[in-house]
PDB file of N, CA and C in Angstrom:
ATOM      1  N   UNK A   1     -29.832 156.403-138.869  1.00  0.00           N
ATOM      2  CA  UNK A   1     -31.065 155.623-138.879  1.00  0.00           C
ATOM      3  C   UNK A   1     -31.834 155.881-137.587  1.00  0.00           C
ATOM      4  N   UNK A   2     -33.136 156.064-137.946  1.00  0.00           N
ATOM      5  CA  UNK A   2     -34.088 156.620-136.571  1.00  0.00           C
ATOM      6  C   UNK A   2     -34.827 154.877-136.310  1.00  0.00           C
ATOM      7  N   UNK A   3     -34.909 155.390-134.868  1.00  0.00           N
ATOM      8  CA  UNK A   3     -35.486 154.226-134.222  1.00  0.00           C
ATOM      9  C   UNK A   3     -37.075 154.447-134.613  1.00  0.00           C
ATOM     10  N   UNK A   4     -37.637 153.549-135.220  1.00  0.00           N
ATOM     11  CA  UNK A   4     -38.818 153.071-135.866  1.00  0.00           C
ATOM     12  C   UNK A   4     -39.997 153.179-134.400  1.00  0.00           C
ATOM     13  N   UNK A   5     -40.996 153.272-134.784  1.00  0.00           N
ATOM     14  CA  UNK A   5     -42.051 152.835-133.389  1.00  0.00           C
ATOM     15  C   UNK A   5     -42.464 151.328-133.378  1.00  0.00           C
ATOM     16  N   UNK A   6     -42.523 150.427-134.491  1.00  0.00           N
ATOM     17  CA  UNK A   6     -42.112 149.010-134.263  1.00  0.00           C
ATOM     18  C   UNK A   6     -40.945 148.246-133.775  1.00  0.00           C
ATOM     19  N   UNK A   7     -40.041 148.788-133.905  1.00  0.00           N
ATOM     20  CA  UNK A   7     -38.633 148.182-132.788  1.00  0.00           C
ATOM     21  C   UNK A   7     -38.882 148.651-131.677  1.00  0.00           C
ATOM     22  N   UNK A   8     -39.359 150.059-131.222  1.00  0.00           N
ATOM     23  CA  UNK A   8     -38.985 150.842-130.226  1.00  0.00           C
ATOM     24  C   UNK A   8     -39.905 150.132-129.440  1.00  0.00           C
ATOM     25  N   UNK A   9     -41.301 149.402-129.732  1.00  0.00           N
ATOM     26  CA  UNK A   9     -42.305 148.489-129.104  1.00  0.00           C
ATOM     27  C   UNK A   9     -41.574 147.059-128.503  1.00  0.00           C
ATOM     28  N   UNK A  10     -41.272 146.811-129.716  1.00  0.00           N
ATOM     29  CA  UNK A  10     -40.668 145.282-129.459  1.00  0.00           C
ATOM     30  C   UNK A  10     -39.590 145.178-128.687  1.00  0.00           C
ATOM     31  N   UNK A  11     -38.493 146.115-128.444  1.00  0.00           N
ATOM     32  CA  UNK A  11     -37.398 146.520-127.001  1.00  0.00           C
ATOM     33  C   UNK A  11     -38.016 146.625-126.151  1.00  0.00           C
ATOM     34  N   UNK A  12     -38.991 147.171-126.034  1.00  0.00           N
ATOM     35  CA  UNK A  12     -39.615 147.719-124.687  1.00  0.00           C
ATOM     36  C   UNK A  12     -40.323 146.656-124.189  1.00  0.00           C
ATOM     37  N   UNK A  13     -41.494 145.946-124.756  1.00  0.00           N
ATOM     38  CA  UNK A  13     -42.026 144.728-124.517  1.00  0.00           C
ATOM     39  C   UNK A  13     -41.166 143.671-124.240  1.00  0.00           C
ATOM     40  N   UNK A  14     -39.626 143.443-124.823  1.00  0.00           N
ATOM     41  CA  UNK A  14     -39.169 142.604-123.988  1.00  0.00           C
ATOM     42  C   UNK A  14     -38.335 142.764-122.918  1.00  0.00           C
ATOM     43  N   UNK A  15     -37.704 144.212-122.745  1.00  0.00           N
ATOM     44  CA  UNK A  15     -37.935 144.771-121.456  1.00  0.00           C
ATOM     45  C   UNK A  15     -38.479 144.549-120.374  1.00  0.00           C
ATOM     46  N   UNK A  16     -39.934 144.771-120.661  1.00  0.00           N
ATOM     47  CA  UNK A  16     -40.832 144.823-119.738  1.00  0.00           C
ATOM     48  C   UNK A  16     -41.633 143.960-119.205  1.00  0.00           C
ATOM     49  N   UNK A  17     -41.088 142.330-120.169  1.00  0.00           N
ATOM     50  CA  UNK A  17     -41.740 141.248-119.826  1.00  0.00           C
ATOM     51  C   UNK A  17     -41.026 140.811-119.033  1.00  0.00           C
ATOM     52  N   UNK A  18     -39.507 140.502-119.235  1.00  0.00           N
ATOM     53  CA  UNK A  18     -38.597 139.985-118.858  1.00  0.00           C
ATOM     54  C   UNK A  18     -37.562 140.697-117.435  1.00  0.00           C
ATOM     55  N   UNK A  19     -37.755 139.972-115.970  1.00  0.00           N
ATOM     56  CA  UNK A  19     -36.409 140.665-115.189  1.00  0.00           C
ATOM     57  C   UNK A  19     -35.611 140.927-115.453  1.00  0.00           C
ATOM     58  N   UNK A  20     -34.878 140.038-116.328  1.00  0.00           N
ATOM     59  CA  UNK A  20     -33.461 140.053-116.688  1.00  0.00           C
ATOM     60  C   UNK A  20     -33.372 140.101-118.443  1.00  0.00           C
ATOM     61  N   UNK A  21     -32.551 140.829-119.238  1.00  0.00           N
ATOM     62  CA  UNK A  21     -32.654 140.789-120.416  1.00  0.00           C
ATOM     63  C   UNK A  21     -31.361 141.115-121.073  1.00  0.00           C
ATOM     64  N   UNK A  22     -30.595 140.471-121.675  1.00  0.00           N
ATOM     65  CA  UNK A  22     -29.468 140.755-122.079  1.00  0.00           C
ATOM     66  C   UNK A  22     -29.973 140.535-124.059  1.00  0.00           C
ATOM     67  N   UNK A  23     -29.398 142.427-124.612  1.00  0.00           N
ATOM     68  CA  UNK A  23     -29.309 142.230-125.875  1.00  0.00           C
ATOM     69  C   UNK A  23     -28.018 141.951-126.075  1.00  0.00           C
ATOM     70  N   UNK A  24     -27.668 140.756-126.822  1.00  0.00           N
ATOM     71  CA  UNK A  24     -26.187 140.186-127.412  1.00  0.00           C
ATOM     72  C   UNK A  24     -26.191 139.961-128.787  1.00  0.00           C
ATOM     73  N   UNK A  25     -24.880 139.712-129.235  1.00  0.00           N
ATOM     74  CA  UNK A  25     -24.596 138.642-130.319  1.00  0.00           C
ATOM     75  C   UNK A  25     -24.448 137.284-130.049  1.00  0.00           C
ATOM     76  N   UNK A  26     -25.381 136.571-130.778  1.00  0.00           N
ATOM     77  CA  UNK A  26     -25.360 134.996-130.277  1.00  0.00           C
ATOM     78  C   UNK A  26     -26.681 134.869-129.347  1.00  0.00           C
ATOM     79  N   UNK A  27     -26.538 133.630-128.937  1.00  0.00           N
ATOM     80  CA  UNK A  27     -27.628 133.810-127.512  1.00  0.00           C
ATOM     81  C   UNK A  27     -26.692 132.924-126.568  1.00  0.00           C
ATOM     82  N   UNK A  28     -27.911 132.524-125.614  1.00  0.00           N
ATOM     83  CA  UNK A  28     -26.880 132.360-123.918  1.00  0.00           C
ATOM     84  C   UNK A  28     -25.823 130.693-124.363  1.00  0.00           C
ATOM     85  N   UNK A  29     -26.474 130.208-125.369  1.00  0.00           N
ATOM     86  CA  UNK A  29     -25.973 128.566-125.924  1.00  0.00           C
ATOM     87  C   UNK A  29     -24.540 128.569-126.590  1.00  0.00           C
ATOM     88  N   UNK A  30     -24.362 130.189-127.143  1.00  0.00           N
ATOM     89  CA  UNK A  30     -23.483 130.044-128.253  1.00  0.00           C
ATOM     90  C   UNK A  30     -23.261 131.673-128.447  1.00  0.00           C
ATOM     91  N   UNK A  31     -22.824 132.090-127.512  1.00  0.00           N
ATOM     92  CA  UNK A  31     -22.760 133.726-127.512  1.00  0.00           C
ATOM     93  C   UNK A  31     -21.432 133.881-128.814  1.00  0.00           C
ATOM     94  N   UNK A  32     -21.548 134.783-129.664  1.00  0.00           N
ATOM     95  CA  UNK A  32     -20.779 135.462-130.373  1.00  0.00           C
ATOM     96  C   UNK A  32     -19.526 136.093-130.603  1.00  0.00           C
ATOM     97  N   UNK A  33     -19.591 136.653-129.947  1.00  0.00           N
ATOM     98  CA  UNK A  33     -18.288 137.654-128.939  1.00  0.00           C
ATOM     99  C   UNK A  33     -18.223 137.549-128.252  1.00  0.00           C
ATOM    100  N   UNK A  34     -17.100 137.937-127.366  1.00  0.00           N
ATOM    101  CA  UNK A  34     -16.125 137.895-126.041  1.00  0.00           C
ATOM    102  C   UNK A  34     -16.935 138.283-125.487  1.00  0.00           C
ATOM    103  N   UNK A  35     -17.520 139.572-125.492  1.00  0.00           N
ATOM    104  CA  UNK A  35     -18.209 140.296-124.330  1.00  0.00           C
ATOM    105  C   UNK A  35     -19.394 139.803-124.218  1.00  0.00           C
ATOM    106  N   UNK A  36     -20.082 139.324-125.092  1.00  0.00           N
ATOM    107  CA  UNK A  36     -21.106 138.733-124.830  1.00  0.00           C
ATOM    108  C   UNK A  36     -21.039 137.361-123.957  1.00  0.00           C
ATOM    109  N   UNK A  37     -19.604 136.683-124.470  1.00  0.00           N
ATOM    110  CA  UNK A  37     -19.526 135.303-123.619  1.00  0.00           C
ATOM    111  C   UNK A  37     -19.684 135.866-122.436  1.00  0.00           C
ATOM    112  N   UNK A  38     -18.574 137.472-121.879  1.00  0.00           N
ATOM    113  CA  UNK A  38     -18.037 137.285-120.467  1.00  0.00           C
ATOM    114  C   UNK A  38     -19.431 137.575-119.722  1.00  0.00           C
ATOM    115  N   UNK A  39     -20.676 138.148-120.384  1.00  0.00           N
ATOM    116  CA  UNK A  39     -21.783 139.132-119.813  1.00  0.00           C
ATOM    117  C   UNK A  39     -22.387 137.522-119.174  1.00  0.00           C
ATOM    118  N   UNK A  40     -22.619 136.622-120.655  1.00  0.00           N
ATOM    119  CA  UNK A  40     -23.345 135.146-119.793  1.00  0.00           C
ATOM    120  C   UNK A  40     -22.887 134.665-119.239  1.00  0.00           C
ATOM    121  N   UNK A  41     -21.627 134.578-118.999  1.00  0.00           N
ATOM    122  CA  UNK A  41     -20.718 133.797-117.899  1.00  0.00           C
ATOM    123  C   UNK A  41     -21.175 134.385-116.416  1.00  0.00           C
ATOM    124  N   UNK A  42     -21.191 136.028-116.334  1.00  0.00           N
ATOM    125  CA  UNK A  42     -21.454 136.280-115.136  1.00  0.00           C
ATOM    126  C   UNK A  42     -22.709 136.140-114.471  1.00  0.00           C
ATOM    127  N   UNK A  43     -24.106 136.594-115.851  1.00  0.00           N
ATOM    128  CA  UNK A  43     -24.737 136.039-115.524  1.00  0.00           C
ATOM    129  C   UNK A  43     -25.385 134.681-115.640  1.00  0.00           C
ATOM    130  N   UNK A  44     -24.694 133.578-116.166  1.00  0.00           N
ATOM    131  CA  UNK A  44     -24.946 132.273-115.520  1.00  0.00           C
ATOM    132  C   UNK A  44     -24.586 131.374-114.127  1.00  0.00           C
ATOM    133  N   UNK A  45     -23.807 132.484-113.229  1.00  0.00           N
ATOM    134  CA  UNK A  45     -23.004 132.577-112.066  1.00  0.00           C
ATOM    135  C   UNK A  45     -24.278 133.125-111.056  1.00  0.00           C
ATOM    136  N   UNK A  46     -24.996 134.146-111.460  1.00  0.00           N
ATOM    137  CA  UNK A  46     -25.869 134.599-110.691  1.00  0.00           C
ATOM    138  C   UNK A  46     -27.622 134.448-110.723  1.00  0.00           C
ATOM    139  N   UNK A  47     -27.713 133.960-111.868  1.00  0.00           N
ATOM    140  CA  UNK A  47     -29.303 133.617-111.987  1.00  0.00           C
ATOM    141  C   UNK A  47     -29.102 132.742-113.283  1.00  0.00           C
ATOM    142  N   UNK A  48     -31.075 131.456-112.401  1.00  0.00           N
ATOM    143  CA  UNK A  48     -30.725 130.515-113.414  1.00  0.00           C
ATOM    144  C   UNK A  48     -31.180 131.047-114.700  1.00  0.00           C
ATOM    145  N   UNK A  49     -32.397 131.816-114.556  1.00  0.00           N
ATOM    146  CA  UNK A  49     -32.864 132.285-115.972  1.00  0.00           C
ATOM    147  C   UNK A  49     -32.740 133.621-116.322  1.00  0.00           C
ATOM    148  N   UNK A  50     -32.920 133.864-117.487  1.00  0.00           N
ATOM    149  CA  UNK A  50     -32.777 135.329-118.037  1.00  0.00           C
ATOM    150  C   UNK A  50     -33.023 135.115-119.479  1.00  0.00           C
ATOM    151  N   UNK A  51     -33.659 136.365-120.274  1.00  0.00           N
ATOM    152  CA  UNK A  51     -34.017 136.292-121.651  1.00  0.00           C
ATOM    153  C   UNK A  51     -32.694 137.027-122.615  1.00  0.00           C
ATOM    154  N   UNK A  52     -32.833 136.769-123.445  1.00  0.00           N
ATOM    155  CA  UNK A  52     -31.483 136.981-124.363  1.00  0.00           C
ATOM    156  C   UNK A  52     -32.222 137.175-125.961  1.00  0.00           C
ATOM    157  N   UNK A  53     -31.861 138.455-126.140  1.00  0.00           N
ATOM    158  CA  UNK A  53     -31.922 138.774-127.673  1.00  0.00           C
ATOM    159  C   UNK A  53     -30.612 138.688-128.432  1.00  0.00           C
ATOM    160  N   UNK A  54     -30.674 138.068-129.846  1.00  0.00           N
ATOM    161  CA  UNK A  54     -29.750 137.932-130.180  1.00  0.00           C
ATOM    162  C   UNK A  54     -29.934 139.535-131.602  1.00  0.00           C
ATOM    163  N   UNK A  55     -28.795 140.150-131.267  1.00  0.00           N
ATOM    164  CA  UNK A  55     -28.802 141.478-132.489  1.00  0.00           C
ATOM    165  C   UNK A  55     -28.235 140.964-133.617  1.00  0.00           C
ATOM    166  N   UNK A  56     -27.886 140.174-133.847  1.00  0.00           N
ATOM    167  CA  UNK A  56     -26.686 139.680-135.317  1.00  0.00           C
ATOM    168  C   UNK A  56     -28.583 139.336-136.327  1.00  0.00           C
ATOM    169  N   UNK A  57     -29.400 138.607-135.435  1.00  0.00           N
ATOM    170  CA  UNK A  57     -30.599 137.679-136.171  1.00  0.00           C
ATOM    171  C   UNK A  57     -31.820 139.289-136.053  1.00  0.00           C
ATOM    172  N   UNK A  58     -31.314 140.297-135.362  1.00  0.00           N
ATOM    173  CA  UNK A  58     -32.263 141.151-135.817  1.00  0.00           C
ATOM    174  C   UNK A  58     -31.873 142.623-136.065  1.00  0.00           C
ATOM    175  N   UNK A  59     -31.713 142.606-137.252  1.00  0.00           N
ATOM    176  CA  UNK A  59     -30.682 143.733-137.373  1.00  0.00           C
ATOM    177  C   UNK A  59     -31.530 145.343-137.076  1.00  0.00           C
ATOM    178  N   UNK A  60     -32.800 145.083-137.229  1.00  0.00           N
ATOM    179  CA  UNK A  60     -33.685 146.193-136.631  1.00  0.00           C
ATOM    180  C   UNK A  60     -33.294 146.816-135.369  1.00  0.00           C
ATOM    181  N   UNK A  61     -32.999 146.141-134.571  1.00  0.00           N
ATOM    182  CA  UNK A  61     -33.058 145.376-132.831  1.00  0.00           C
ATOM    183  C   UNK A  61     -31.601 145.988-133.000  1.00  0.00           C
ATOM    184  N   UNK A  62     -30.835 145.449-133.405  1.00  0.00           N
ATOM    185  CA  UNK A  62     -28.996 145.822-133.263  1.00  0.00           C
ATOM    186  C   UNK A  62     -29.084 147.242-133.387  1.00  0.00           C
ATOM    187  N   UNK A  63     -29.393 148.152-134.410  1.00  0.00           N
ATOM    188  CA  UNK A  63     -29.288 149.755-134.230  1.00  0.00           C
ATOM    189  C   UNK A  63     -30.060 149.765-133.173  1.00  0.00           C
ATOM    190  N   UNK A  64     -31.522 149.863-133.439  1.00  0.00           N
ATOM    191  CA  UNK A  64     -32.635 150.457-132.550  1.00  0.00           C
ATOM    192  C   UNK A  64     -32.066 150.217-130.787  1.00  0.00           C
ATOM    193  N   UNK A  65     -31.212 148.701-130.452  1.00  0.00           N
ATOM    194  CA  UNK A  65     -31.114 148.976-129.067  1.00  0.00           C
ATOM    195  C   UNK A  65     -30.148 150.065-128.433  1.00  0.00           C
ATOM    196  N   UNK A  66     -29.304 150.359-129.926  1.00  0.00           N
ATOM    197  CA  UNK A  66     -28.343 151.428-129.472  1.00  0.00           C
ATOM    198  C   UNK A  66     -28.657 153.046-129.332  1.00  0.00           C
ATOM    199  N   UNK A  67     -29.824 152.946-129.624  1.00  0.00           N
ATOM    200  CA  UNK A  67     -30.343 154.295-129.835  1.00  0.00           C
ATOM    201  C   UNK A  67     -31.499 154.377-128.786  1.00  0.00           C
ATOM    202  N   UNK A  68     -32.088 153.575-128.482  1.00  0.00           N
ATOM    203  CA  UNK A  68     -33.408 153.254-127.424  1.00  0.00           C
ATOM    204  C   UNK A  68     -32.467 153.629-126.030  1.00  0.00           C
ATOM    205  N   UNK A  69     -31.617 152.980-125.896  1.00  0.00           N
ATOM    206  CA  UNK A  69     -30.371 152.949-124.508  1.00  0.00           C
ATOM    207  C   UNK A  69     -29.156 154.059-124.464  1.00  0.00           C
ATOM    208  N   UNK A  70     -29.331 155.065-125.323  1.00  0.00           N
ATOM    209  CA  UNK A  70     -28.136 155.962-125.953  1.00  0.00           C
ATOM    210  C   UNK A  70     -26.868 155.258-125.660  1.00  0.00           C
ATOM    211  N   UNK A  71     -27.146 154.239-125.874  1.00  0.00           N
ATOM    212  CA  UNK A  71     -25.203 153.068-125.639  1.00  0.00           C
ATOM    213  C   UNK A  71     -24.560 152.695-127.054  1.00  0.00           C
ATOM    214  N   UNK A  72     -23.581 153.082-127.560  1.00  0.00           N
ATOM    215  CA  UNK A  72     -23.619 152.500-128.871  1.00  0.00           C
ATOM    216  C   UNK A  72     -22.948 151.074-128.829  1.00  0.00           C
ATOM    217  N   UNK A  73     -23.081 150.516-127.619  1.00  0.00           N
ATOM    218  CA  UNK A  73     -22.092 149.018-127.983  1.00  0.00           C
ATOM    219  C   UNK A  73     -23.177 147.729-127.649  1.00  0.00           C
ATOM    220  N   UNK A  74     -22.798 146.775-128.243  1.00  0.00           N
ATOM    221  CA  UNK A  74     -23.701 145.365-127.565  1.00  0.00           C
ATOM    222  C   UNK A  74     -22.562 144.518-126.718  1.00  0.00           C
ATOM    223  N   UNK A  75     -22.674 143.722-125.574  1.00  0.00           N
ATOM    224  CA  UNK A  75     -24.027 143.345-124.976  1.00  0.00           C
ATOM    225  C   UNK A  75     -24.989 144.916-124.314  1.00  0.00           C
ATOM    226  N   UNK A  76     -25.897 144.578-124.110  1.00  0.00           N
ATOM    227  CA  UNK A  76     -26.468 145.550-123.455  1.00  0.00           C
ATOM    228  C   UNK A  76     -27.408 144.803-122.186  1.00  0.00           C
ATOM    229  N   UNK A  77     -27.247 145.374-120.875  1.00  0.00           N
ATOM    230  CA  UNK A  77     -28.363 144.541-119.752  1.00  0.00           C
ATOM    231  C   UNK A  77     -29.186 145.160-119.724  1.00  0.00           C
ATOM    232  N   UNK A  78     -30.476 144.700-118.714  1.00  0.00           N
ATOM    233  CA  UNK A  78     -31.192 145.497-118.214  1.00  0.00           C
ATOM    234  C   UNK A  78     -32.173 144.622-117.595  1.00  0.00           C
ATOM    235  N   UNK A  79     -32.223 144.720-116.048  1.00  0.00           N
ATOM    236  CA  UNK A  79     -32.668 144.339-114.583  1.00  0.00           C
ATOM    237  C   UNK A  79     -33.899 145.090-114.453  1.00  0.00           C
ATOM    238  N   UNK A  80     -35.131 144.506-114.626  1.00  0.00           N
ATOM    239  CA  UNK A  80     -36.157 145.363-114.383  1.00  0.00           C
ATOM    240  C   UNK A  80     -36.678 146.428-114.696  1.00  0.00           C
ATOM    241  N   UNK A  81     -36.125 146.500-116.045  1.00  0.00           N
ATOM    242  CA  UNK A  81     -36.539 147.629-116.419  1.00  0.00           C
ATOM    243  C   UNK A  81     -35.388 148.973-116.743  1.00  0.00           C
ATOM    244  N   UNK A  82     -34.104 149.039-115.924  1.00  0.00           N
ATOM    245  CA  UNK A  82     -33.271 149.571-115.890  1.00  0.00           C
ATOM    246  C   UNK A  82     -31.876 149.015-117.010  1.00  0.00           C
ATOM    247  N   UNK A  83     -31.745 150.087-117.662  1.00  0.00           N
ATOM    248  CA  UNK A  83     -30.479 149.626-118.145  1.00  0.00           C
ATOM    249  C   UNK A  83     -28.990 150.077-117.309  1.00  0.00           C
ATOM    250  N   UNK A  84     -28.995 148.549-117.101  1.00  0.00           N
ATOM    251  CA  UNK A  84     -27.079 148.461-116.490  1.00  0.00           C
ATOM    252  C   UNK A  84     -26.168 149.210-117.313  1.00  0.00           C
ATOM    253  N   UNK A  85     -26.277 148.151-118.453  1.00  0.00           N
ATOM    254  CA  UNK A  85     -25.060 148.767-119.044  1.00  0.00           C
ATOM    255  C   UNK A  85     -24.100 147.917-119.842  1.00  0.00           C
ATOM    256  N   UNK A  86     -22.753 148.023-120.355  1.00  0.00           N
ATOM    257  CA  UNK A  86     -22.720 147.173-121.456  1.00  0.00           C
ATOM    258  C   UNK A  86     -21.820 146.285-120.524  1.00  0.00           C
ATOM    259  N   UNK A  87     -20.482 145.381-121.070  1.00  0.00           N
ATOM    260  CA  UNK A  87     -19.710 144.171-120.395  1.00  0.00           C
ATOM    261  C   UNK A  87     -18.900 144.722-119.736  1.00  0.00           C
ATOM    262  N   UNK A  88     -18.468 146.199-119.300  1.00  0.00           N
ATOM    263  CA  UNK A  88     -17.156 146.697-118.689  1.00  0.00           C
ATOM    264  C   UNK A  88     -17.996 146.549-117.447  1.00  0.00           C
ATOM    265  N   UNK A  89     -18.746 147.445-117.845  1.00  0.00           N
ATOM    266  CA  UNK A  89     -20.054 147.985-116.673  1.00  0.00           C
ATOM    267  C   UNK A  89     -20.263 146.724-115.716  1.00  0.00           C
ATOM    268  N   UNK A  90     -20.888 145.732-116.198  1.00  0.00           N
ATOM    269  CA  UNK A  90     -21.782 144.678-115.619  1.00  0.00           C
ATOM    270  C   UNK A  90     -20.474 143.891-114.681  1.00  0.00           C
ATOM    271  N   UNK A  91     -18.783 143.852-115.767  1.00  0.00           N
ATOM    272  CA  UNK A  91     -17.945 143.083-114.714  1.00  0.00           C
ATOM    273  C   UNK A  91     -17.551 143.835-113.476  1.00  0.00           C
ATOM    274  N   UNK A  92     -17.596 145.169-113.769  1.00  0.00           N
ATOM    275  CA  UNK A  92     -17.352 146.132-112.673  1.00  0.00           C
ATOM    276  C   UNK A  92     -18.112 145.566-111.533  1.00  0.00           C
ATOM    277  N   UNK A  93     -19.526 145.905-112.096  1.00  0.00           N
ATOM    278  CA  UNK A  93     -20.627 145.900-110.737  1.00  0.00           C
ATOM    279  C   UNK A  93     -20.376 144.069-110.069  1.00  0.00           C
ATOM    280  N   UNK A  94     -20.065 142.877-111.104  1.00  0.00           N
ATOM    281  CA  UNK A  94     -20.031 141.983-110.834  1.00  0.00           C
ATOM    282  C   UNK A  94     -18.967 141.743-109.855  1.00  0.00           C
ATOM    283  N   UNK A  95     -17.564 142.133-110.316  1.00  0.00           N
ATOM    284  CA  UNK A  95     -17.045 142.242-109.090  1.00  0.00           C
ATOM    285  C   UNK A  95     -16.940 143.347-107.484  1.00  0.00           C
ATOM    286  N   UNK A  96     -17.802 143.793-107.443  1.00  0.00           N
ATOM    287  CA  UNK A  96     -17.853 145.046-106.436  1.00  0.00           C
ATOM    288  C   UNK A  96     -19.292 144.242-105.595  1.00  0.00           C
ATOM    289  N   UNK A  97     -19.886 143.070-106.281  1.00  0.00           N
ATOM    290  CA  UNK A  97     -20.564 142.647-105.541  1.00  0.00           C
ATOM    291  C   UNK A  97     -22.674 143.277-106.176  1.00  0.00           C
ATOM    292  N   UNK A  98     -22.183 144.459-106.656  1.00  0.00           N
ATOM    293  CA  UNK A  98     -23.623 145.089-106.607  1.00  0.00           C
ATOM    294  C   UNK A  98     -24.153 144.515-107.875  1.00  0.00           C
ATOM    295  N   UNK A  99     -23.919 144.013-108.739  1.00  0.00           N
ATOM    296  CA  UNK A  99     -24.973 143.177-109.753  1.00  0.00           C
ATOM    297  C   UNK A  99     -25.746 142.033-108.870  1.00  0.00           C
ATOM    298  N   UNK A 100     -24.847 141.240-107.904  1.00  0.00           N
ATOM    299  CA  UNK A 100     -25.719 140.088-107.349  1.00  0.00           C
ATOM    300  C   UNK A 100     -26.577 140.551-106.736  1.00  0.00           C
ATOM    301  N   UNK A 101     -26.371 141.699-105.975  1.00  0.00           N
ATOM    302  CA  UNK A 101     -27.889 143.168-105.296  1.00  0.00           C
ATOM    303  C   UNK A 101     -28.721 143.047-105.922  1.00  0.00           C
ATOM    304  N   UNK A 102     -28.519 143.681-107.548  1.00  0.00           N
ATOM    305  CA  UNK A 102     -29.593 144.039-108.474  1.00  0.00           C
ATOM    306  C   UNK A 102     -30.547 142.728-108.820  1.00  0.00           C
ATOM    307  N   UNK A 103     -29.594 142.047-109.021  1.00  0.00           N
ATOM    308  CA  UNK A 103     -30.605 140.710-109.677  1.00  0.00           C
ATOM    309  C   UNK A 103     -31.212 140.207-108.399  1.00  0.00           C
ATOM    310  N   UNK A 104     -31.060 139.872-107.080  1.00  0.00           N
ATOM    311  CA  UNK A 104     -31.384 139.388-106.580  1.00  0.00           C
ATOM    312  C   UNK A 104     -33.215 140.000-106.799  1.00  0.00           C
ATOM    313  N   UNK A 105     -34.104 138.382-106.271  1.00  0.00           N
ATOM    314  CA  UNK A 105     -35.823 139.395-106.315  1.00  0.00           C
ATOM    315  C   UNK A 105     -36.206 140.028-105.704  1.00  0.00           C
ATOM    316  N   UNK A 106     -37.399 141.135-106.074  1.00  0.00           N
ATOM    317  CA  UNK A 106     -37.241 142.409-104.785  1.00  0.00           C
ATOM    318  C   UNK A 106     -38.404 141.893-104.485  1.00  0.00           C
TER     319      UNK A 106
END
């Protein structure tokens, strides 16, 4: 399945609205999966807000972010524009200290 130019808009726009953006299953109230819990856990540790797509409620959004990010797994971050990366990634950087770097405001 090819990423559409209407998803590929609507990723990017919330991308680009949002500092912080985590695509998950679930949202930040009632995350889905493990990895999605552990991604909001860390970041509810480090910032109060952040936007959250939920992929289960948009199944457009669930392929298209895997193909927009060449990542095939969800959660997926992304700090300004940059994609982090999925829940191994983010606990890595979380414990090494450099996610609280990234998020912090520039």
């Amino acid at each position: 399945m090819s990423l559409d130019q209407a998803t590929r808009e609507k990723i990017s726009s919330l991308i680009e609205s949002n500092d912080v953006v985590l695509f998950m299953k679930g949202d930040r109230q009632m995350p889905q999966c493990g990895f999605s819990a552990q991604v909001v856990q860390i970041l509810d540790s480090l910032v109060p807000d952040y936007a959250t797509l939920d992929v289960l409620s948009n199944p457009d959004v669930r392929q298209g972010i895997k193909e927009f990010s060449a990542w095939p797994t969800v959660p997926q971050l992304y700090v300004r524009g940059e994609f982090i990366g999925g829940c191994d990634i983010v606990r890595e950087l979380y414990m090494s200290g450099d996610l609280a770097a990234k998020l912090k405001p520039s």
